[in-house]
PDB file of N, CA and C in Angstrom:
ATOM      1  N   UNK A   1       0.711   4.198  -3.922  1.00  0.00           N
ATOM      2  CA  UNK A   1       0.541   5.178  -2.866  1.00  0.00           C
ATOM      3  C   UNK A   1      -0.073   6.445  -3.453  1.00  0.00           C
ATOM      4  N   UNK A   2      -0.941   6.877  -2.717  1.00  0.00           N
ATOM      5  CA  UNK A   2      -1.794   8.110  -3.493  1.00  0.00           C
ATOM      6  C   UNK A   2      -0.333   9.606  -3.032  1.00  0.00           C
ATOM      7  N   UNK A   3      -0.742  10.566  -3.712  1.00  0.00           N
ATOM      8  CA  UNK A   3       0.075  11.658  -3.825  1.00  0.00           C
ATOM      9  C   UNK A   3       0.419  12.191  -2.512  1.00  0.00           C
ATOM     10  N   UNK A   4       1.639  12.541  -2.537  1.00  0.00           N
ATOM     11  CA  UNK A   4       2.362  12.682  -0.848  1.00  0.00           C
ATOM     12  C   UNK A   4       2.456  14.374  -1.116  1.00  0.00           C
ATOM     13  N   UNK A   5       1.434  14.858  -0.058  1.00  0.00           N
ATOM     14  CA  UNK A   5       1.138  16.493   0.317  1.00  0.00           C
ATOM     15  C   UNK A   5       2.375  16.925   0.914  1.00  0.00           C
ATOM     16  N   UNK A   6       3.037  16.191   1.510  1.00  0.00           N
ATOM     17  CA  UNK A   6       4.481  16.721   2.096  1.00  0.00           C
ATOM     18  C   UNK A   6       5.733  16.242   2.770  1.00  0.00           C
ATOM     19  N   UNK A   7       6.198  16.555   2.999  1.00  0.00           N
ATOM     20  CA  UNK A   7       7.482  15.444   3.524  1.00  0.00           C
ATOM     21  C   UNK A   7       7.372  15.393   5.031  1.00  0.00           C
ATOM     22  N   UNK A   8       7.763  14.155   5.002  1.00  0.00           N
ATOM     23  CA  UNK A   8       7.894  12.952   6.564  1.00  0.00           C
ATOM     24  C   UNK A   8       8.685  13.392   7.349  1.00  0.00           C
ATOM     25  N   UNK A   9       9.892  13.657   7.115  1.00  0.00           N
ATOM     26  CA  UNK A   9      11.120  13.534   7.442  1.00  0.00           C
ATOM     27  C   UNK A   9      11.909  12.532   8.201  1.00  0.00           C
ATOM     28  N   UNK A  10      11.999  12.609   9.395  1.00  0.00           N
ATOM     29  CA  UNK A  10      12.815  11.081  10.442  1.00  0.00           C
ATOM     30  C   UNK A  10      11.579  11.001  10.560  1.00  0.00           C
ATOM     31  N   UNK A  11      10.849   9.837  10.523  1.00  0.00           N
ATOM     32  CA  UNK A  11       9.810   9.088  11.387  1.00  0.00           C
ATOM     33  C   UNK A  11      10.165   8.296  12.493  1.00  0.00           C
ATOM     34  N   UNK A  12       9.418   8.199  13.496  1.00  0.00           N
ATOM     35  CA  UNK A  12       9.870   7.346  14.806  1.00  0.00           C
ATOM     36  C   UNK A  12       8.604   7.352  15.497  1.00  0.00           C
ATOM     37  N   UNK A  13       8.472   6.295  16.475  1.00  0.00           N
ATOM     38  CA  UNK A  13       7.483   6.081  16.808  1.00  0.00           C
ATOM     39  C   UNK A  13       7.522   5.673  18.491  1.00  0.00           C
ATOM     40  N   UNK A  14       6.696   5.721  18.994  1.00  0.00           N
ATOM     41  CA  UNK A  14       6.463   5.437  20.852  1.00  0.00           C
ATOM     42  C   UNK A  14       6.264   3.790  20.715  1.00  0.00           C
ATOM     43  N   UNK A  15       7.722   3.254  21.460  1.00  0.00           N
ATOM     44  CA  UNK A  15       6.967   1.606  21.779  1.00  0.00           C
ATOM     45  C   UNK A  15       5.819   1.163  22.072  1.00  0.00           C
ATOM     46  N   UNK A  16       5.106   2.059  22.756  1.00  0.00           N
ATOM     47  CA  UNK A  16       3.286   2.076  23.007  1.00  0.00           C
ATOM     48  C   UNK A  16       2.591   1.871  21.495  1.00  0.00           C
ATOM     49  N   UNK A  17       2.851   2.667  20.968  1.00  0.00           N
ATOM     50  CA  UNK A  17       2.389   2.997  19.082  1.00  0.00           C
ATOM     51  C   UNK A  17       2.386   1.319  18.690  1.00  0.00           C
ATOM     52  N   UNK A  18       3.953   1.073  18.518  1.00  0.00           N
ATOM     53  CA  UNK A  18       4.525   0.380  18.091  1.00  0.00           C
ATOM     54  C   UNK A  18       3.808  -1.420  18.525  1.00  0.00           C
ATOM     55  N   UNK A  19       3.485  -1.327  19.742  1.00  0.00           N
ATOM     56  CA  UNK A  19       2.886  -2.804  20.570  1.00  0.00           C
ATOM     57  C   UNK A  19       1.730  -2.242  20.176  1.00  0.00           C
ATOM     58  N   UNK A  20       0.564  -1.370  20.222  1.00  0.00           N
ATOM     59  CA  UNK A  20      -0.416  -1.456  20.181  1.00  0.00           C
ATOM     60  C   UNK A  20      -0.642  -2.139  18.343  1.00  0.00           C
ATOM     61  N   UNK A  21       0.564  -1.428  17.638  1.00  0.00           N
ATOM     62  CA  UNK A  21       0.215  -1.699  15.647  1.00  0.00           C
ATOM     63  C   UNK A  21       0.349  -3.411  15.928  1.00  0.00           C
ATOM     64  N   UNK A  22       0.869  -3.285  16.601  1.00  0.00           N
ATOM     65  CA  UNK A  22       1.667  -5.143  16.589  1.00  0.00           C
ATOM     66  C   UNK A  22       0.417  -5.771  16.377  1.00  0.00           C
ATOM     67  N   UNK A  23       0.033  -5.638  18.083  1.00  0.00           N
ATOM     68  CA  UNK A  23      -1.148  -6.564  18.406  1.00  0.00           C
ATOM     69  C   UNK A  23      -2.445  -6.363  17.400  1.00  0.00           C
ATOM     70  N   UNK A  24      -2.760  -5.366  16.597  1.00  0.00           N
ATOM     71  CA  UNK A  24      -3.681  -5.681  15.612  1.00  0.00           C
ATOM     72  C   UNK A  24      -3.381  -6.173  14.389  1.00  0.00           C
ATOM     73  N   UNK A  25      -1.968  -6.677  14.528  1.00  0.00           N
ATOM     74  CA  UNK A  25      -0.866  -6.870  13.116  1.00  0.00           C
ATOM     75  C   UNK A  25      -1.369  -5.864  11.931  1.00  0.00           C
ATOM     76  N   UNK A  26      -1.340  -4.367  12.429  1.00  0.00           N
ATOM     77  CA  UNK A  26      -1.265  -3.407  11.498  1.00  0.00           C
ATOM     78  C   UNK A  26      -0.072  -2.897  11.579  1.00  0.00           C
ATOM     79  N   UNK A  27       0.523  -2.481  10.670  1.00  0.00           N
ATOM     80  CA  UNK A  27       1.834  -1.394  10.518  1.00  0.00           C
ATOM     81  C   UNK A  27       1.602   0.051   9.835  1.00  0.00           C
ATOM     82  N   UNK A  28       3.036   0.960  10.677  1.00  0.00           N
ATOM     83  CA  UNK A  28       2.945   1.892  10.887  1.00  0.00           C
ATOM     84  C   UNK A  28       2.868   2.659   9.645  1.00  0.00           C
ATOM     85  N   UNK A  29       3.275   1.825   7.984  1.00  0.00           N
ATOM     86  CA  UNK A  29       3.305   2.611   7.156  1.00  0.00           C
ATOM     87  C   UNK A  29       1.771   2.644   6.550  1.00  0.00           C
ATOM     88  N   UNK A  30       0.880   2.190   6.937  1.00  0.00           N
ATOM     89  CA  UNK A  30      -0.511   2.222   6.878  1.00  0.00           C
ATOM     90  C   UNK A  30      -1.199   3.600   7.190  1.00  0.00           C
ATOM     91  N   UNK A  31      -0.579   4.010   7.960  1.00  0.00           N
ATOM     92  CA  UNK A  31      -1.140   5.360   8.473  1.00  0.00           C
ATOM     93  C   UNK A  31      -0.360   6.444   8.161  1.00  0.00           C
ATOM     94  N   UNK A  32       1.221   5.983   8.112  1.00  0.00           N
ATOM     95  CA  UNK A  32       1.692   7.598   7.155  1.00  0.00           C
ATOM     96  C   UNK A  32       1.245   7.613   6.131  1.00  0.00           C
ATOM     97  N   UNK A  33       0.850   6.225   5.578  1.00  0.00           N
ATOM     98  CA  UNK A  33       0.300   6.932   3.957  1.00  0.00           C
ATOM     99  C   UNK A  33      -0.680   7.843   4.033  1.00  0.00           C
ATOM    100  N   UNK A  34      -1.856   7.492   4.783  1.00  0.00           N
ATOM    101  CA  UNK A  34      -3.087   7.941   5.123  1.00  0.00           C
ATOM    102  C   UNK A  34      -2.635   9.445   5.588  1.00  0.00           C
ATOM    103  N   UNK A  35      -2.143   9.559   6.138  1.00  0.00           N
ATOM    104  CA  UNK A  35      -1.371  11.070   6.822  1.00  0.00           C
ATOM    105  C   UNK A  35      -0.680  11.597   5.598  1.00  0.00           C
ATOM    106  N   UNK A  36       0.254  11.364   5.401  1.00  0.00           N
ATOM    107  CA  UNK A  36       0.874  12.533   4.367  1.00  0.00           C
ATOM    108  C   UNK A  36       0.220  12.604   2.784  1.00  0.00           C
ATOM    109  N   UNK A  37      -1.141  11.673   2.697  1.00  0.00           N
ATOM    110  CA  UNK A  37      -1.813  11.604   1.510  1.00  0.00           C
ATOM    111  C   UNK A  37      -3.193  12.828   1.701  1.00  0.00           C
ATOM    112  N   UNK A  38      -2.986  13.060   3.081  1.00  0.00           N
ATOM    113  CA  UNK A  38      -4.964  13.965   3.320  1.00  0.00           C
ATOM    114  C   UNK A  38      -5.751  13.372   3.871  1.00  0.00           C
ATOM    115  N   UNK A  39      -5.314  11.843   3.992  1.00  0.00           N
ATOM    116  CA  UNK A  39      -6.500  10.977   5.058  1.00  0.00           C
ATOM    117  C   UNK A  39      -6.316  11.159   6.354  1.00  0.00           C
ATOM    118  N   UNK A  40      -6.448  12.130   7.219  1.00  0.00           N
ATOM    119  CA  UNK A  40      -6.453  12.320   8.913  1.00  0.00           C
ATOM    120  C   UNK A  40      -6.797  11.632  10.200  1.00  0.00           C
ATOM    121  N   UNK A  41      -8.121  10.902   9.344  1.00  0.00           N
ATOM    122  CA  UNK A  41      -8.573   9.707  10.398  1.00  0.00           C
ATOM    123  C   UNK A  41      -9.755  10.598  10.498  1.00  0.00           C
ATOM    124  N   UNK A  42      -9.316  10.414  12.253  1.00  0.00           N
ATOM    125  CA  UNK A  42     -11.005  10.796  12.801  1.00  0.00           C
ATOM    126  C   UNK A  42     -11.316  12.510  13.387  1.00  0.00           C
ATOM    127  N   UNK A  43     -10.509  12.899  12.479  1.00  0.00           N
ATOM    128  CA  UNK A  43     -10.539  14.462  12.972  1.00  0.00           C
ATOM    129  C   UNK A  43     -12.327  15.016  12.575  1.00  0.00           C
ATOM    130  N   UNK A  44     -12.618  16.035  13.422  1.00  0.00           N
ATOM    131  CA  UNK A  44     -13.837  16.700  12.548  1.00  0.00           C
ATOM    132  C   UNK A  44     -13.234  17.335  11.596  1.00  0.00           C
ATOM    133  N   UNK A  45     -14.056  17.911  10.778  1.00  0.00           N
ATOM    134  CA  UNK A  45     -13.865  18.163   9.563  1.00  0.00           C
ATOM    135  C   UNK A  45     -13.012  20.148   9.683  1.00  0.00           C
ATOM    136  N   UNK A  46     -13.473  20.926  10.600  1.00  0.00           N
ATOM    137  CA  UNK A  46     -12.710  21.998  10.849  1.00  0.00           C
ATOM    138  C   UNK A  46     -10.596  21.805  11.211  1.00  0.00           C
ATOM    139  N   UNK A  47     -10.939  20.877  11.252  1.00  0.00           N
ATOM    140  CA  UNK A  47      -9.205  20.368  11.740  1.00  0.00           C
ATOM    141  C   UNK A  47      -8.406  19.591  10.822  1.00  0.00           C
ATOM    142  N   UNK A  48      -9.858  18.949  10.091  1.00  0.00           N
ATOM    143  CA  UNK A  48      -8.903  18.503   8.269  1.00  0.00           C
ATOM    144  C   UNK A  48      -8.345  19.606   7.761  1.00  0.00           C
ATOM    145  N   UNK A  49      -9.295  20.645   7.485  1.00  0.00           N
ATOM    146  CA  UNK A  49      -9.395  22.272   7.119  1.00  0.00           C
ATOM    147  C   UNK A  49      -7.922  22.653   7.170  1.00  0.00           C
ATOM    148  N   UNK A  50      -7.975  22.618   9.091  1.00  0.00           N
ATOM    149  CA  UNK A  50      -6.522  23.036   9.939  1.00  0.00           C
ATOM    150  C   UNK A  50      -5.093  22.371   9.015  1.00  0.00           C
ATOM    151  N   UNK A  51      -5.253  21.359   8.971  1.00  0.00           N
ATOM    152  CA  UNK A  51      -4.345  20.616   8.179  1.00  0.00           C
ATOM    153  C   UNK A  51      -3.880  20.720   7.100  1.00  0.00           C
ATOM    154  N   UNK A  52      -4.967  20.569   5.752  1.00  0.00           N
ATOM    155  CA  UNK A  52      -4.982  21.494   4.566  1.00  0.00           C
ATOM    156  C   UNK A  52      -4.042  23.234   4.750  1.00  0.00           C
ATOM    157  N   UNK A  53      -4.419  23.242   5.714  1.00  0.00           N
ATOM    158  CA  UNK A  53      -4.015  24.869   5.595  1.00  0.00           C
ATOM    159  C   UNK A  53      -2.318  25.230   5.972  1.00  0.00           C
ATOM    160  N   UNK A  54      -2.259  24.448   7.214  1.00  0.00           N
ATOM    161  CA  UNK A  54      -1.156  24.176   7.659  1.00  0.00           C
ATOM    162  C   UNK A  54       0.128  23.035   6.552  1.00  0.00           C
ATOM    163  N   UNK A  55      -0.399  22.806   5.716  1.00  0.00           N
ATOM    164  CA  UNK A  55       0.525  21.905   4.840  1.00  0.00           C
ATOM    165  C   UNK A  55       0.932  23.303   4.031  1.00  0.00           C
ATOM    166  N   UNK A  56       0.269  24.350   3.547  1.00  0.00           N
ATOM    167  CA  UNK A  56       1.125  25.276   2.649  1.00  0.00           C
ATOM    168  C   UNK A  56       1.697  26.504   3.761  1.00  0.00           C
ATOM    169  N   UNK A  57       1.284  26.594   5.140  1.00  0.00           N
ATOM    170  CA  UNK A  57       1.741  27.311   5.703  1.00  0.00           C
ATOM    171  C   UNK A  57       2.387  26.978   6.707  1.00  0.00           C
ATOM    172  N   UNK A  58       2.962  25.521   6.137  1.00  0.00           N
ATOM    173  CA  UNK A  58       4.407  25.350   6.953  1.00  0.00           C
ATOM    174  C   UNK A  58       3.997  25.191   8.481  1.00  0.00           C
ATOM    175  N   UNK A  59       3.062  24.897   8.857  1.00  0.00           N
ATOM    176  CA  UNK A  59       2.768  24.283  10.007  1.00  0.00           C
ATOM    177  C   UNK A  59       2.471  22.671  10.919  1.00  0.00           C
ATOM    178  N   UNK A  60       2.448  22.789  11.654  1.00  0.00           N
ATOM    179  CA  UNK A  60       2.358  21.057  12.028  1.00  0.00           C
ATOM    180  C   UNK A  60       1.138  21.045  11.395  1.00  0.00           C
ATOM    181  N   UNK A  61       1.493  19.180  11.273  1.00  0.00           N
ATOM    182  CA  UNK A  61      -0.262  18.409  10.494  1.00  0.00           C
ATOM    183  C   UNK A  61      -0.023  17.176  11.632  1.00  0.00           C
ATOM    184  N   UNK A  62      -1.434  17.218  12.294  1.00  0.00           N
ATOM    185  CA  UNK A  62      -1.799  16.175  13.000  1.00  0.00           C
ATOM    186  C   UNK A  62      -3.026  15.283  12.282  1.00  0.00           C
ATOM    187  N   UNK A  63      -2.739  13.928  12.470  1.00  0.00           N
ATOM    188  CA  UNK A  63      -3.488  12.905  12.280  1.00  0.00           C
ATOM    189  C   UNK A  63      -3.985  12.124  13.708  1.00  0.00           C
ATOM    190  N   UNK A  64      -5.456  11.372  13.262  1.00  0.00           N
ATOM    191  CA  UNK A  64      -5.646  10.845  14.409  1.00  0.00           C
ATOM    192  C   UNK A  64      -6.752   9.571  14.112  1.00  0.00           C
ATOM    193  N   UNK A  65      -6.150   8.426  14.201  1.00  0.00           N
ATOM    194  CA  UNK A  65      -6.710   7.198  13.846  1.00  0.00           C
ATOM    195  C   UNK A  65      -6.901   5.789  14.970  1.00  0.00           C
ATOM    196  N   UNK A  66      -8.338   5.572  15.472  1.00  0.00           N
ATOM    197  CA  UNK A  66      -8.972   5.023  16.216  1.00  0.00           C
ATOM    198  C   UNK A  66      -8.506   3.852  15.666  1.00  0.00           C
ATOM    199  N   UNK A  67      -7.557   2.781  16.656  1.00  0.00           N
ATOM    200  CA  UNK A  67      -7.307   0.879  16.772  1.00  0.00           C
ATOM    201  C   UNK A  67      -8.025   0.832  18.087  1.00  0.00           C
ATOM    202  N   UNK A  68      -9.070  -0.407  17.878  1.00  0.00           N
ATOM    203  CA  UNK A  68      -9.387  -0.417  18.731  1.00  0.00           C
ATOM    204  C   UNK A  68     -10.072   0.328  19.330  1.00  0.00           C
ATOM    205  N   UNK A  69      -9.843   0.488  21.071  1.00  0.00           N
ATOM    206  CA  UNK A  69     -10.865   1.172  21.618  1.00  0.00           C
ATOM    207  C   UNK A  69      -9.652   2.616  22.282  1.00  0.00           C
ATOM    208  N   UNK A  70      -8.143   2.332  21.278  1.00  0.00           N
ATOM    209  CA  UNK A  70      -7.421   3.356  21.691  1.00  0.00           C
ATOM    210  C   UNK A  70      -7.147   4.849  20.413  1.00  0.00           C
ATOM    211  N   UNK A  71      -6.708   5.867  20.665  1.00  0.00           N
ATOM    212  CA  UNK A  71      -6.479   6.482  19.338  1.00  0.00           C
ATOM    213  C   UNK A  71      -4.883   6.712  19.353  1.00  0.00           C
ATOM    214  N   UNK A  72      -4.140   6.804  17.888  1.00  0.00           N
ATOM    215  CA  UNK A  72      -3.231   6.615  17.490  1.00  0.00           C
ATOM    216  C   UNK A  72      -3.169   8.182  16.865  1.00  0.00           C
ATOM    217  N   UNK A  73      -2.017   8.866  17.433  1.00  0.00           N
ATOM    218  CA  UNK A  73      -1.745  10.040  16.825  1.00  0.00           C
ATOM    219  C   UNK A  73      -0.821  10.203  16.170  1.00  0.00           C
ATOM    220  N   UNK A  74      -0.546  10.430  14.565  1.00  0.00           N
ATOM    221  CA  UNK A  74       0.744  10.632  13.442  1.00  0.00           C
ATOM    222  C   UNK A  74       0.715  12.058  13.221  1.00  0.00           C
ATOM    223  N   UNK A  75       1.994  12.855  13.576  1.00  0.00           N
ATOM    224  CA  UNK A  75       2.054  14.292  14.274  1.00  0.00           C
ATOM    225  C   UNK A  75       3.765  14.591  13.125  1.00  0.00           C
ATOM    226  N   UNK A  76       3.461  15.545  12.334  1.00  0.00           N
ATOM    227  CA  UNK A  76       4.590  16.004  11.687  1.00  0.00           C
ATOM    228  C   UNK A  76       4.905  17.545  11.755  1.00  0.00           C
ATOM    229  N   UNK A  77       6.051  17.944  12.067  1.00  0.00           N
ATOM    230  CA  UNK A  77       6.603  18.715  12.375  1.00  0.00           C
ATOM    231  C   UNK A  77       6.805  19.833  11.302  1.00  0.00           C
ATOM    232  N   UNK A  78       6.239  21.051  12.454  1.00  0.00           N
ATOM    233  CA  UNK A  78       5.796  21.824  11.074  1.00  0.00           C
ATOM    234  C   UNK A  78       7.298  22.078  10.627  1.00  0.00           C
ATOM    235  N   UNK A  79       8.588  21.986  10.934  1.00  0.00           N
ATOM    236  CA  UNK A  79       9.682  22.473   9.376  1.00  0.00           C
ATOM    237  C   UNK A  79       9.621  20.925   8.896  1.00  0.00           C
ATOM    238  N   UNK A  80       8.985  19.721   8.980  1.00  0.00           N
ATOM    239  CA  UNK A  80       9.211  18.257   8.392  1.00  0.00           C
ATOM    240  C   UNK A  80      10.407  17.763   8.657  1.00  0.00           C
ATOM    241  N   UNK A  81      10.515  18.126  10.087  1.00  0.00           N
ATOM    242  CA  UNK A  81      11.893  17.491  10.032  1.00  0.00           C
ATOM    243  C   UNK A  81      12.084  15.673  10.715  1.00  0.00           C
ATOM    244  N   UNK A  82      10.417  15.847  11.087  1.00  0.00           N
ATOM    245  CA  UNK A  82      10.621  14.548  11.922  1.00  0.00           C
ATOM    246  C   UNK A  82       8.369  14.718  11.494  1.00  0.00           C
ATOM    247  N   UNK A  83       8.363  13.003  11.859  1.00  0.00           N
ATOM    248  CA  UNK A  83       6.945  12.825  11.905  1.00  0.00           C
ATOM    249  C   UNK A  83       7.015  11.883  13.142  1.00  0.00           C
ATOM    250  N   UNK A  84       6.020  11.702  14.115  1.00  0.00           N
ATOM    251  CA  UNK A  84       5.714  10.811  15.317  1.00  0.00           C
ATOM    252  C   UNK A  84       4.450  10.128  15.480  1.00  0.00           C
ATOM    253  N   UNK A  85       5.020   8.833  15.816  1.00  0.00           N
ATOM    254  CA  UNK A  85       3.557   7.999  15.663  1.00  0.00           C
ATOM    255  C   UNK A  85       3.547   8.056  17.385  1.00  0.00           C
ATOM    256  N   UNK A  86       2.490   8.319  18.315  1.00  0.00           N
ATOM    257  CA  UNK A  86       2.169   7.716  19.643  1.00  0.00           C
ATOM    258  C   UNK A  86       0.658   7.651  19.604  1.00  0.00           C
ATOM    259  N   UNK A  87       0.446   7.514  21.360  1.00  0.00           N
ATOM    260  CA  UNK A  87      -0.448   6.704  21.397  1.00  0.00           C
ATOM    261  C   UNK A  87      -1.025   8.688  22.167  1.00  0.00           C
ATOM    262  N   UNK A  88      -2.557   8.603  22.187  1.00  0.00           N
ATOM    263  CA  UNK A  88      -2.963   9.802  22.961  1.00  0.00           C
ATOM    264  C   UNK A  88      -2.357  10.115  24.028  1.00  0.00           C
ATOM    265  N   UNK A  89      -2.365   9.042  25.422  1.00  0.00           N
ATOM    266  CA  UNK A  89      -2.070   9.018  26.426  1.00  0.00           C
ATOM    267  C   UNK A  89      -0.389   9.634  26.238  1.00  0.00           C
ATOM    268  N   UNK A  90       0.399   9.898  25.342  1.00  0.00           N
ATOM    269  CA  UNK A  90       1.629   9.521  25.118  1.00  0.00           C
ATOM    270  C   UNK A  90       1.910  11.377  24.525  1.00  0.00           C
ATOM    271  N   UNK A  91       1.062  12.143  24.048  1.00  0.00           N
ATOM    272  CA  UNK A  91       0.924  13.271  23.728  1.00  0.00           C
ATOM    273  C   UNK A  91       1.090  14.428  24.246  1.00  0.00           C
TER     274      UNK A  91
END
């Protein structure tokens, strides 16, 4: 696992999240890695920035990774007390 920028905390996820990872038989720890490592997905690049910035100033870090023709949002809480996998529609 590449270097973890910050802590997870409770992870939990939207049964939506959860059936959509199914049906591509991807799982959910695929994308926290990608998330709490600096990989964001499909953000533009001003909102990686956001992220970067927000990891030392204690703010939420949103991720956002296209299955399919849906997007998947991994959303951690800026004190880390919890991270959330849903679906956009679910946001």
């Amino acid at each position: 696992m590449s270097k973890r920028l910050f802590s997870l905390g409770q992870v939990v996820s939207t049964p939506g999240a959860l059936e959509l990872l199914d049906k591509h038989n991807m799982s959910p720890m695929q994308f926290l890695v990608r998330h709490v490592s600096g990989d964001y997905g499909d953000l533009c690049d001003e909102d990686k920035e956001a992220n970067n910035e927000a990891i030392w100033n204690e703010e939420r870090v949103l991720s956002s990774y296209m299955i399919g023709n849906e997007k998947v949002y991994v959303i951690t809480e800026a004190d880390r007390s919890s991270t959330t996998i849903l679906l956009s529609n679910e946001y």
